[in-house]
PDB file of N, CA and C in Angstrom:
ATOM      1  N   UNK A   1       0.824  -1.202   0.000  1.00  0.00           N
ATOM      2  CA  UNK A   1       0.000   0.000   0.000  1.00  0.00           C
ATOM      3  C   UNK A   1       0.863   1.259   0.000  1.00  0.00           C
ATOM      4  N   UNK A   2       1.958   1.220   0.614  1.00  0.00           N
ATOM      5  CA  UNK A   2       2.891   2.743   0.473  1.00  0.00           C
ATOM      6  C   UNK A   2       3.708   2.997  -0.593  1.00  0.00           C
ATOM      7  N   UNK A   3       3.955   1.801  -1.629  1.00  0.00           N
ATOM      8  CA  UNK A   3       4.780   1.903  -2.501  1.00  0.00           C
ATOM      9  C   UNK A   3       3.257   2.810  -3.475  1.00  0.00           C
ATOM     10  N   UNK A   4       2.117   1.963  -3.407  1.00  0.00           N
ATOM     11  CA  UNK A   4       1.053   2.480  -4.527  1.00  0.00           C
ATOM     12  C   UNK A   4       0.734   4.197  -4.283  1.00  0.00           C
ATOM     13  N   UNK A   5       0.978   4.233  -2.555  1.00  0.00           N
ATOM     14  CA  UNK A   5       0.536   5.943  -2.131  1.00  0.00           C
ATOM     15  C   UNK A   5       1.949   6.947  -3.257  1.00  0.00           C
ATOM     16  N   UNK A   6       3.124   6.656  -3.229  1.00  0.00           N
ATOM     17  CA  UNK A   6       4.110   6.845  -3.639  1.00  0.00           C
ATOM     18  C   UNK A   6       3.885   7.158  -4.960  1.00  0.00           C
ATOM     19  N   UNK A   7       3.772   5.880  -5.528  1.00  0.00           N
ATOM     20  CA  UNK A   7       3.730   6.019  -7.046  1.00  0.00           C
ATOM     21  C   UNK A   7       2.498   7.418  -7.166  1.00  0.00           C
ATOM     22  N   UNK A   8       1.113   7.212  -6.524  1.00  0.00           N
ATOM     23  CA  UNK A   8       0.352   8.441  -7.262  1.00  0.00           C
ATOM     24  C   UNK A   8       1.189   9.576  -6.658  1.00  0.00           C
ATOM     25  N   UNK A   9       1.758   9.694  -5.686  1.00  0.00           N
ATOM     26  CA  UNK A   9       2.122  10.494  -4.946  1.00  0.00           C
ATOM     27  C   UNK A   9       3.066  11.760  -5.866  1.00  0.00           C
ATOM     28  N   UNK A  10       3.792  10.967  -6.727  1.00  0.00           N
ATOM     29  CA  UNK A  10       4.816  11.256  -7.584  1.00  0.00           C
ATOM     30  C   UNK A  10       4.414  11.325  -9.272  1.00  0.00           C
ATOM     31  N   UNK A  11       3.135  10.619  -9.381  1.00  0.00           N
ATOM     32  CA  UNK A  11       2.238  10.699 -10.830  1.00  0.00           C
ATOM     33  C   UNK A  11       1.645  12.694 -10.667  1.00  0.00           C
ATOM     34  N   UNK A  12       1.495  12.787  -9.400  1.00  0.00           N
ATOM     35  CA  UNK A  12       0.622  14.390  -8.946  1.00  0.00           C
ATOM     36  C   UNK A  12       1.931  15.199  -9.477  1.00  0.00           C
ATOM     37  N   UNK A  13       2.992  15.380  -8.723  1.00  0.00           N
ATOM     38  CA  UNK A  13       4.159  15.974  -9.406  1.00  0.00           C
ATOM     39  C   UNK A  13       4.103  15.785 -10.264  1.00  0.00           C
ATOM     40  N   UNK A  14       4.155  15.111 -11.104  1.00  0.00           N
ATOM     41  CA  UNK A  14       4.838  14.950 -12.450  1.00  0.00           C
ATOM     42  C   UNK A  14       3.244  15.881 -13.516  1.00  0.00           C
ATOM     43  N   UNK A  15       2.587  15.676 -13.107  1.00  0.00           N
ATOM     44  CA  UNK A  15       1.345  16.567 -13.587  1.00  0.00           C
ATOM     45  C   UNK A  15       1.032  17.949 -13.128  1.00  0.00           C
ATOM     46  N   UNK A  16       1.420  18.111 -12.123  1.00  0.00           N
ATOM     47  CA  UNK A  16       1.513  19.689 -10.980  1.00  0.00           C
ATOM     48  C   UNK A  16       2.385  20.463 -12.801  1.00  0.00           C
ATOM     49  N   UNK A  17       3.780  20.045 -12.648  1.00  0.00           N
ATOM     50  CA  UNK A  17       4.623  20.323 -13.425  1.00  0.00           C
ATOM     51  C   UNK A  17       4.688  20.231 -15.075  1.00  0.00           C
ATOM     52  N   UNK A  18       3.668  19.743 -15.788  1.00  0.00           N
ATOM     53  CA  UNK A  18       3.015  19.269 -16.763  1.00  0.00           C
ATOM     54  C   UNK A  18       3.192  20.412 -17.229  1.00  0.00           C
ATOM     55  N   UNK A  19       3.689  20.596 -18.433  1.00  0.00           N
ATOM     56  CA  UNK A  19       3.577  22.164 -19.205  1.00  0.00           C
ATOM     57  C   UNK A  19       2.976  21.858 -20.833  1.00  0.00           C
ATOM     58  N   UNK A  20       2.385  20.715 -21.004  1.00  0.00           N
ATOM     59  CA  UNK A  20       1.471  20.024 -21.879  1.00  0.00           C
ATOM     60  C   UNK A  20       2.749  19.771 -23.026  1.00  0.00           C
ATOM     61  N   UNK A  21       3.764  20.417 -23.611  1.00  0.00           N
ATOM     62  CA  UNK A  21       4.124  19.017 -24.606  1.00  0.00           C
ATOM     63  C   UNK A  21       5.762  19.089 -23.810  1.00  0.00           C
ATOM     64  N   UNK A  22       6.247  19.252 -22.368  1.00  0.00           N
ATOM     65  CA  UNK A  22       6.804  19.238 -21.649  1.00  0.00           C
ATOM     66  C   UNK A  22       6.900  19.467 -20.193  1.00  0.00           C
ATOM     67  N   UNK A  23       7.764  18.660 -19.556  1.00  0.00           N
ATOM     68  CA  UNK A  23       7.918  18.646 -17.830  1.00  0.00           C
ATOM     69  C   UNK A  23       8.966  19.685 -17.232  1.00  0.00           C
ATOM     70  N   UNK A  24       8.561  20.557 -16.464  1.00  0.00           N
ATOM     71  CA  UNK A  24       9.097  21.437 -15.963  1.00  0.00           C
ATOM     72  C   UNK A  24       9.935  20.495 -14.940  1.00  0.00           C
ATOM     73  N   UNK A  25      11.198  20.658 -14.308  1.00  0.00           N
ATOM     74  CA  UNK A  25      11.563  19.997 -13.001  1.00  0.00           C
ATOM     75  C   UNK A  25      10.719  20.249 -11.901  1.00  0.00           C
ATOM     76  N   UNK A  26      11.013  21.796 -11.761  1.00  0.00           N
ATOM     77  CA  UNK A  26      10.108  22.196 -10.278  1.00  0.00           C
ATOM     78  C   UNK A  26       9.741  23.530 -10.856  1.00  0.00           C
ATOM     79  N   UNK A  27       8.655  24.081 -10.500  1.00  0.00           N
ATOM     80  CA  UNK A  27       7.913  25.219 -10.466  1.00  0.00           C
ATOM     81  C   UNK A  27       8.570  26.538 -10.040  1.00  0.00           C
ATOM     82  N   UNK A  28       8.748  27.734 -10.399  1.00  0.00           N
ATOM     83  CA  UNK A  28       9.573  28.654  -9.450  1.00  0.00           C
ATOM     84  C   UNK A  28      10.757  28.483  -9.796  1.00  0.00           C
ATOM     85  N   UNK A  29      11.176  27.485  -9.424  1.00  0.00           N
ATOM     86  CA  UNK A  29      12.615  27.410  -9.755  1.00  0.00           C
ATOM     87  C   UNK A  29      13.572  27.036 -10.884  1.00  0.00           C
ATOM     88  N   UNK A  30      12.788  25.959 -11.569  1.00  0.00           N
ATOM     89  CA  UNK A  30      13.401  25.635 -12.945  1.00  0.00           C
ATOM     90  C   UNK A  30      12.178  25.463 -13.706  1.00  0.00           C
ATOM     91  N   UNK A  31      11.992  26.571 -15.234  1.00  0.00           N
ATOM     92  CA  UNK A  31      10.700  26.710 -15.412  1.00  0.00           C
ATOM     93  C   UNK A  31      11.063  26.648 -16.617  1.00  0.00           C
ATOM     94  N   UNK A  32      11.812  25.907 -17.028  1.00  0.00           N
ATOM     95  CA  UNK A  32      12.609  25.689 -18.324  1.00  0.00           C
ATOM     96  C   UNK A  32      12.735  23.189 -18.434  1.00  0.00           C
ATOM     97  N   UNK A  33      12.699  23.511 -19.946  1.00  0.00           N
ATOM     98  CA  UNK A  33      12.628  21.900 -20.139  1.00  0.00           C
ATOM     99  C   UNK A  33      14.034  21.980 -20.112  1.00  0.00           C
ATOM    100  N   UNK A  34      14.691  20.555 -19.255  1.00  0.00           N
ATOM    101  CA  UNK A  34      16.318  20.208 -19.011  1.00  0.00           C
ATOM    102  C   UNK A  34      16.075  18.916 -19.647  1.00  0.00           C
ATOM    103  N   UNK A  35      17.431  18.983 -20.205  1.00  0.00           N
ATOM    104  CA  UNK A  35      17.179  17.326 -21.162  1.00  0.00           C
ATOM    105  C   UNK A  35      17.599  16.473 -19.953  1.00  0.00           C
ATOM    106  N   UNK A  36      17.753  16.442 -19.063  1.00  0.00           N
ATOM    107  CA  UNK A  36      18.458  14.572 -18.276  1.00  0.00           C
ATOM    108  C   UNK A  36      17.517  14.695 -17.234  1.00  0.00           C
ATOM    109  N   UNK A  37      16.667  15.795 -17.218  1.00  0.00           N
ATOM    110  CA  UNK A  37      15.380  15.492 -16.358  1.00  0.00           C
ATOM    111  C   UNK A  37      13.987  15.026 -16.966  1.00  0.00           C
ATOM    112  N   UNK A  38      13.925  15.445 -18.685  1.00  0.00           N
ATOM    113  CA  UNK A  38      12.879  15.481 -19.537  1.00  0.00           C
ATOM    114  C   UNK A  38      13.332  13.695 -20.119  1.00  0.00           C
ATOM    115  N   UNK A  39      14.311  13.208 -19.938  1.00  0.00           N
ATOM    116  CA  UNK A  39      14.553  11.719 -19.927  1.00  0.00           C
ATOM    117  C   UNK A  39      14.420  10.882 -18.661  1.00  0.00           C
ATOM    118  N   UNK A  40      14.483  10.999 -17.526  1.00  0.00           N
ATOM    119  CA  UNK A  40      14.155  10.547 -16.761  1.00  0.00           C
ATOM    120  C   UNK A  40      13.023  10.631 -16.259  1.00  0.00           C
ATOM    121  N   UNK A  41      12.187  11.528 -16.521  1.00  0.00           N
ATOM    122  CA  UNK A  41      10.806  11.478 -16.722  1.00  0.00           C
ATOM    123  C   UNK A  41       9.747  10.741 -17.831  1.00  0.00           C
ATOM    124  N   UNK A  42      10.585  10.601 -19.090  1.00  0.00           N
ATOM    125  CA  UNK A  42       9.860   9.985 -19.910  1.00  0.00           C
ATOM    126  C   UNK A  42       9.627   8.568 -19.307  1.00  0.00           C
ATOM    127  N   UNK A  43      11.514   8.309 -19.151  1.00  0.00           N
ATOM    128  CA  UNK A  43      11.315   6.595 -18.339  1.00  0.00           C
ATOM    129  C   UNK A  43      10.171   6.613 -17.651  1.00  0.00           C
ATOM    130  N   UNK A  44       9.934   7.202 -16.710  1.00  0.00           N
ATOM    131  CA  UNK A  44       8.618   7.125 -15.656  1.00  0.00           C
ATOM    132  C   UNK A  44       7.225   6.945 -16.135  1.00  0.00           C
ATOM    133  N   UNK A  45       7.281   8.347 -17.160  1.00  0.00           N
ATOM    134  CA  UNK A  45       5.676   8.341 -17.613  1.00  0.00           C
ATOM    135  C   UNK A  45       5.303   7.400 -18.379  1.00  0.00           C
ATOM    136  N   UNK A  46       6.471   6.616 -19.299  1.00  0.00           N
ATOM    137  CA  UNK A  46       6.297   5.450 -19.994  1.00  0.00           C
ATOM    138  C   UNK A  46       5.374   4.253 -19.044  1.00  0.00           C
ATOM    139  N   UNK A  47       5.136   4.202 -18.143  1.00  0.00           N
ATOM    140  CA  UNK A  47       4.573   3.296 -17.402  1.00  0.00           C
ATOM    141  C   UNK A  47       2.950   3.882 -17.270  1.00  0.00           C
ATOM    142  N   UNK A  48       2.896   4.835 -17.675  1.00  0.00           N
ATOM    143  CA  UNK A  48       1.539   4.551 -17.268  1.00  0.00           C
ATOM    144  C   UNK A  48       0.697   5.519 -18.107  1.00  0.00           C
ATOM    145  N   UNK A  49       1.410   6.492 -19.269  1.00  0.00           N
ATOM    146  CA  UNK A  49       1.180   7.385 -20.158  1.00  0.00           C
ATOM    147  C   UNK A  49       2.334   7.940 -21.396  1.00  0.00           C
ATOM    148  N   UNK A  50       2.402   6.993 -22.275  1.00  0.00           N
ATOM    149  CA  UNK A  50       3.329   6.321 -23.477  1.00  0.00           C
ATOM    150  C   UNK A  50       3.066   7.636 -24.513  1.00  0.00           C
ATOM    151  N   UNK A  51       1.809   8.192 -24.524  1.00  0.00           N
ATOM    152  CA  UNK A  51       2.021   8.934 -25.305  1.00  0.00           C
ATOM    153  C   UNK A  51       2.838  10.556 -24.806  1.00  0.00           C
ATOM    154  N   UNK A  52       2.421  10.824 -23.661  1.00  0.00           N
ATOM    155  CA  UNK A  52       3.039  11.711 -22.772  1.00  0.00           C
ATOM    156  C   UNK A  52       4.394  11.781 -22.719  1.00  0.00           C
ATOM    157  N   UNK A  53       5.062  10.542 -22.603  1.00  0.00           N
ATOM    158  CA  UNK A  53       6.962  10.265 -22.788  1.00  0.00           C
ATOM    159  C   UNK A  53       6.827  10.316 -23.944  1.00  0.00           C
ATOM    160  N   UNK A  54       6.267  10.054 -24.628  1.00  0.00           N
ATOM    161  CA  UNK A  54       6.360  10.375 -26.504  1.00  0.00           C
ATOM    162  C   UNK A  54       6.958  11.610 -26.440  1.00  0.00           C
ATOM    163  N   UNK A  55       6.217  12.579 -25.812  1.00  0.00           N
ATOM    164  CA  UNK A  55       6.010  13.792 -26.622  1.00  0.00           C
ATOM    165  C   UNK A  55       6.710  15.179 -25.766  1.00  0.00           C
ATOM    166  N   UNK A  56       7.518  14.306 -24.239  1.00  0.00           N
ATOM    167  CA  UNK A  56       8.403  14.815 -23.508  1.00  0.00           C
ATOM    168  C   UNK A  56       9.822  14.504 -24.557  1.00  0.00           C
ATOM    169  N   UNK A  57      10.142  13.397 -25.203  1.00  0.00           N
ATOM    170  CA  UNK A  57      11.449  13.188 -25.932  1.00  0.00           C
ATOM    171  C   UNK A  57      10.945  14.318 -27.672  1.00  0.00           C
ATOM    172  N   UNK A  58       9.867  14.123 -27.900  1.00  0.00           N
ATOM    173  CA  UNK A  58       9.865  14.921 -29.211  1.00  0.00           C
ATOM    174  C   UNK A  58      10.228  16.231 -29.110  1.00  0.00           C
ATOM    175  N   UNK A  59       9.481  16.730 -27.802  1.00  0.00           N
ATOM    176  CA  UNK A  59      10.230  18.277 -27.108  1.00  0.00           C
ATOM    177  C   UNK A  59      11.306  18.332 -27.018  1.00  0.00           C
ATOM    178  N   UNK A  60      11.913  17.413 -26.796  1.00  0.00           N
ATOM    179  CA  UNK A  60      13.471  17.544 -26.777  1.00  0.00           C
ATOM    180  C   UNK A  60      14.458  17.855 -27.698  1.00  0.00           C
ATOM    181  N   UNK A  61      13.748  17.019 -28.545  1.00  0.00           N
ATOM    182  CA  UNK A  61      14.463  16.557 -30.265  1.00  0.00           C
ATOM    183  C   UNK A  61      13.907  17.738 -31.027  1.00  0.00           C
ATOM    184  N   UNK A  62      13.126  18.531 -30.697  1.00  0.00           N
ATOM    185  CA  UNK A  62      12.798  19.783 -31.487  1.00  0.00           C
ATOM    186  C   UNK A  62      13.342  20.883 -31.203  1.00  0.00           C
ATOM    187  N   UNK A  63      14.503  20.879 -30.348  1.00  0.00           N
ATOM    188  CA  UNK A  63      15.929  22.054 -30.161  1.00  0.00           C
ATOM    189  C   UNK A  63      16.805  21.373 -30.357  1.00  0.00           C
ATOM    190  N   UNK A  64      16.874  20.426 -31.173  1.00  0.00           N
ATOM    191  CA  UNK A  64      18.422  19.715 -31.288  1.00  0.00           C
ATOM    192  C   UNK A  64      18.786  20.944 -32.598  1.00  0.00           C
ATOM    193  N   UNK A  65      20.722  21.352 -32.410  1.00  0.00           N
ATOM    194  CA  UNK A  65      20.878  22.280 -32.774  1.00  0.00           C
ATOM    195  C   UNK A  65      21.591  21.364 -34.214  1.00  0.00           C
ATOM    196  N   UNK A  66      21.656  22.152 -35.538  1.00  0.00           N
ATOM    197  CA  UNK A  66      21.786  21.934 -36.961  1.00  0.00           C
ATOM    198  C   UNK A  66      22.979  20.903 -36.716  1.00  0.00           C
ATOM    199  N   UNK A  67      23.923  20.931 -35.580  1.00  0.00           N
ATOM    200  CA  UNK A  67      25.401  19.944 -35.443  1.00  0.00           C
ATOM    201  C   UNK A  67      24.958  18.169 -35.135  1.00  0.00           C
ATOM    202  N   UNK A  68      23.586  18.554 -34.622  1.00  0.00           N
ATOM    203  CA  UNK A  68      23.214  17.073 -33.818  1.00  0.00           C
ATOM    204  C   UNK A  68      23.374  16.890 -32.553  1.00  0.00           C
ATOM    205  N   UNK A  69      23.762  18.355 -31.979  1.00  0.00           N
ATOM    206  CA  UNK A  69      23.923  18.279 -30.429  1.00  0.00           C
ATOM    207  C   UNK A  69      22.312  18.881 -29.973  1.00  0.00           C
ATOM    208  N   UNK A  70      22.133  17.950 -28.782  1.00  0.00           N
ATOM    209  CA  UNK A  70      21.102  18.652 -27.901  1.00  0.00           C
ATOM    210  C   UNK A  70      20.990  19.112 -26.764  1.00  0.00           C
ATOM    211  N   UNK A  71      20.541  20.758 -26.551  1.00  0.00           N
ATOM    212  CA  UNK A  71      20.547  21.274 -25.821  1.00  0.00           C
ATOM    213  C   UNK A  71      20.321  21.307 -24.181  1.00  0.00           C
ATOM    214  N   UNK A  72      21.249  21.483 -23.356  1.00  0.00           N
ATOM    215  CA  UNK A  72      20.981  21.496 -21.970  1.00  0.00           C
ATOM    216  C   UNK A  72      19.419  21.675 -21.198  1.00  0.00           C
ATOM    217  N   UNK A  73      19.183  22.756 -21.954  1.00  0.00           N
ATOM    218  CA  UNK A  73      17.849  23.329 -21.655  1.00  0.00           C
ATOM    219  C   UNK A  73      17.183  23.720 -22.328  1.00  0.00           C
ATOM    220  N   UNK A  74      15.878  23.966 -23.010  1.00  0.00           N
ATOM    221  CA  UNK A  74      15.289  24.230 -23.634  1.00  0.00           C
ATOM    222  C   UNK A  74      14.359  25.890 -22.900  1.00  0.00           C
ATOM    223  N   UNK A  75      14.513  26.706 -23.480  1.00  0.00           N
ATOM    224  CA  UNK A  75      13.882  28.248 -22.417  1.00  0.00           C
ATOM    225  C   UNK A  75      12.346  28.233 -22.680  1.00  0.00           C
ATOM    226  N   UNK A  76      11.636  28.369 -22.011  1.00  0.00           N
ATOM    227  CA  UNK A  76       9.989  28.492 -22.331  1.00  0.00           C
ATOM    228  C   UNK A  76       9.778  29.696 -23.720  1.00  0.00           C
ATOM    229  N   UNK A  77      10.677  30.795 -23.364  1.00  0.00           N
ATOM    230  CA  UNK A  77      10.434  31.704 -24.338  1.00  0.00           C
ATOM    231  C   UNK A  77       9.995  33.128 -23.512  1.00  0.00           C
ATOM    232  N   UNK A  78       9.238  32.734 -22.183  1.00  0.00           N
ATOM    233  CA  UNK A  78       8.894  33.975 -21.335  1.00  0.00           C
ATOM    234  C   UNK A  78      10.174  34.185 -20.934  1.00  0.00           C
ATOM    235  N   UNK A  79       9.939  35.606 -20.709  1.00  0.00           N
ATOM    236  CA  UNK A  79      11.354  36.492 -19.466  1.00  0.00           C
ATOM    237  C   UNK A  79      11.789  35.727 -18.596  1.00  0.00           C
ATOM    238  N   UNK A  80      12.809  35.708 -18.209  1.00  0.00           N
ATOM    239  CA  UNK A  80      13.015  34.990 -16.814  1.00  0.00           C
ATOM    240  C   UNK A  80      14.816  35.149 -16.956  1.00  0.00           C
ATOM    241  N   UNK A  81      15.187  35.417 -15.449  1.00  0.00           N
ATOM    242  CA  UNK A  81      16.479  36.232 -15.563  1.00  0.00           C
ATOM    243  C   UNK A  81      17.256  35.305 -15.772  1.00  0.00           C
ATOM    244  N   UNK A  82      17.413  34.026 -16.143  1.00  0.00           N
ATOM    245  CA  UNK A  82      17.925  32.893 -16.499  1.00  0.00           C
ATOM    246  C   UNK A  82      18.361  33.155 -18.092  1.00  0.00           C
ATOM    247  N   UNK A  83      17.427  33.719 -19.003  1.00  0.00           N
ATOM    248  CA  UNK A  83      18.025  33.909 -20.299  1.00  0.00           C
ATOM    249  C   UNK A  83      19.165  34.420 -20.878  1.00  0.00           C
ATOM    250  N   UNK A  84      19.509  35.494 -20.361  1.00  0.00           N
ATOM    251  CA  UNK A  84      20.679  36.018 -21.268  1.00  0.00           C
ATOM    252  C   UNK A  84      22.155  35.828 -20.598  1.00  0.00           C
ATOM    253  N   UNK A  85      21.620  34.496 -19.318  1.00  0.00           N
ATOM    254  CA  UNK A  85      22.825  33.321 -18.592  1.00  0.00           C
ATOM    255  C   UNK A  85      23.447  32.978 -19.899  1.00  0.00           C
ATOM    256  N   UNK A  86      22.580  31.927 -20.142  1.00  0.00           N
ATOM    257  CA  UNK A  86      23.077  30.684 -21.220  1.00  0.00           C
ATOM    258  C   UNK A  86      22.927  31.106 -22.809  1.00  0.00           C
ATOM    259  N   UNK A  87      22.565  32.234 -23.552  1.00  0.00           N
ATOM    260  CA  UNK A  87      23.478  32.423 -24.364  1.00  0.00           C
ATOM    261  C   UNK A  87      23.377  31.356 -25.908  1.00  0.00           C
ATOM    262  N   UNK A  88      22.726  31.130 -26.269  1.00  0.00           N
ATOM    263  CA  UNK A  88      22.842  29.704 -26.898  1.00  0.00           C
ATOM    264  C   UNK A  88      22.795  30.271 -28.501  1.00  0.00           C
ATOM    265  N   UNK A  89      22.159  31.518 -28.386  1.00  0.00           N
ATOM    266  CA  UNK A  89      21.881  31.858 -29.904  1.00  0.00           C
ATOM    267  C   UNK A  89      23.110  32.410 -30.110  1.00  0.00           C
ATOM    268  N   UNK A  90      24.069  32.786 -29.980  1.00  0.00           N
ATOM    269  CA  UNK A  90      25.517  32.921 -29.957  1.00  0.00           C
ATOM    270  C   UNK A  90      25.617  32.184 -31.331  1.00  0.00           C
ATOM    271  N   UNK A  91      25.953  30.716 -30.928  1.00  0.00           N
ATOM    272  CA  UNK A  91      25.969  29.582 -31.878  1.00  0.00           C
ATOM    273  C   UNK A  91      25.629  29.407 -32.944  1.00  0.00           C
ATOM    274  N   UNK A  92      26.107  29.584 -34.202  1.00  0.00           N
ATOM    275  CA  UNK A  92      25.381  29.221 -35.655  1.00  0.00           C
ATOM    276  C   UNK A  92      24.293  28.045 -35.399  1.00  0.00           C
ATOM    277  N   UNK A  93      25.010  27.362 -34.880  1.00  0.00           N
ATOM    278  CA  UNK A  93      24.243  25.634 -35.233  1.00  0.00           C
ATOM    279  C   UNK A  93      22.914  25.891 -34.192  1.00  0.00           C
ATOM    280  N   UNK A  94      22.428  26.631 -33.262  1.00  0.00           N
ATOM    281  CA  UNK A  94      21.377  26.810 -32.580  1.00  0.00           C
ATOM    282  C   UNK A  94      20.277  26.974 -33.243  1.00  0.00           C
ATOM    283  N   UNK A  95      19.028  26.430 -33.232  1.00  0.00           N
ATOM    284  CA  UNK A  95      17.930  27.112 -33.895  1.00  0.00           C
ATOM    285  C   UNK A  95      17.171  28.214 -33.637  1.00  0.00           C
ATOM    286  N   UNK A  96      16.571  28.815 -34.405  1.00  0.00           N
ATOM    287  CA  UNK A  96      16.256  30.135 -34.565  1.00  0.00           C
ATOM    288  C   UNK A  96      14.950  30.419 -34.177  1.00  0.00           C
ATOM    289  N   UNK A  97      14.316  29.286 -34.072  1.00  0.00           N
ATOM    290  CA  UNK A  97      12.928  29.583 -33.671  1.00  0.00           C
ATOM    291  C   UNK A  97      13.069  29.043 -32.364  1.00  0.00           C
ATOM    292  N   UNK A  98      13.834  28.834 -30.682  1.00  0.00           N
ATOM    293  CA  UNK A  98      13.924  28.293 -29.813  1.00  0.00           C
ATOM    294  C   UNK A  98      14.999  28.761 -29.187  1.00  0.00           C
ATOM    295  N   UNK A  99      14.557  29.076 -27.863  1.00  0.00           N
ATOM    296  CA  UNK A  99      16.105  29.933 -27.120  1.00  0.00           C
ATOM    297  C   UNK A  99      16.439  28.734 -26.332  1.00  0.00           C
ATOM    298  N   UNK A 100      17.492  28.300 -26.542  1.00  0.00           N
ATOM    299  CA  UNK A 100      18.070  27.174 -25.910  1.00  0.00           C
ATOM    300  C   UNK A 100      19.491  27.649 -25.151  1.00  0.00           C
ATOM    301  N   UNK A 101      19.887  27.130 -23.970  1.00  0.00           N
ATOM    302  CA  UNK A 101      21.074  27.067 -23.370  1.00  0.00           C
ATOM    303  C   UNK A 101      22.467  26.981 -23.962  1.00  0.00           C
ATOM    304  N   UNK A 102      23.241  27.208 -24.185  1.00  0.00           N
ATOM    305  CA  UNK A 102      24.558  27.129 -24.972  1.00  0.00           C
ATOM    306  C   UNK A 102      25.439  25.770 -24.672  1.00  0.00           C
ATOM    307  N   UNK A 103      24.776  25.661 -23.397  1.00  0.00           N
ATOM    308  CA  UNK A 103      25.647  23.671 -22.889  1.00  0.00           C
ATOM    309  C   UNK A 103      24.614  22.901 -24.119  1.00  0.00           C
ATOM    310  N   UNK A 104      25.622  21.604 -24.758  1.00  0.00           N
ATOM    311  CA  UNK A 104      24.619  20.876 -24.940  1.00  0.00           C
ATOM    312  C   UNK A 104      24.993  19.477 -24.939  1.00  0.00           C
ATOM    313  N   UNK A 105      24.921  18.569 -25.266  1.00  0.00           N
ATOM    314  CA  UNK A 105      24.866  17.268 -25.180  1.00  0.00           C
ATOM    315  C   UNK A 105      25.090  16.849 -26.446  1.00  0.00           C
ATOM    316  N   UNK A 106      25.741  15.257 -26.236  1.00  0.00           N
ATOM    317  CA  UNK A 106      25.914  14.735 -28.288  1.00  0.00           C
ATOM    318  C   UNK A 106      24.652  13.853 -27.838  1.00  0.00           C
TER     319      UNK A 106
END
């Protein structure tokens, strides 16, 4: 019975944080899609909403920059004093329609 309280316990987060075709980490504080959190979430949601991890990895794969690298973070696009941190449009290979982080991943 506490593992099942758990699991919904942690299904509520993961929906609290729901930003419909991506998962925020936490609210307030990181209000931006992170790729090694937007994968470890898919793992999860794959269990019990397949199309949902679908469409947390397609978010992902839709800032991969022209090199084949993908981005640290993906920016919502609203203000937030986090933007002109990371810098990403710097980069030729960044895309143009998506403010993404300048770290990225192969």
């Amino acid at each position: 019975m506490e593992s099942e309280q758990l699991i919904e316990d942690a299904k509520k987060v993961l929906e609290q944080n729901n930003r419909g075709s991506f998962t925020i980490p936490a609210a307030g504080l990181y209000p931006h899609q992170w790729l090694w959190d937007s994968c470890f979430i898919s793992i999860g949601t794959r269990n019990y909403d397949i199309e949902r991890s679908k469409n947390e990895i397609l978010s992902l794969l839709s800032a991969q920059w022209s090199n084949g690298m993908l981005p640290h973070m993906i920016l919502n696009g609203k203000p937030h004093k986090s933007t002109n941190i990371w810098r990403g449009w710097i980069n030729p290979n960044a895309p143009d329609d998506l403010i993404t982080s300048g770290i990225t991943q192969p």
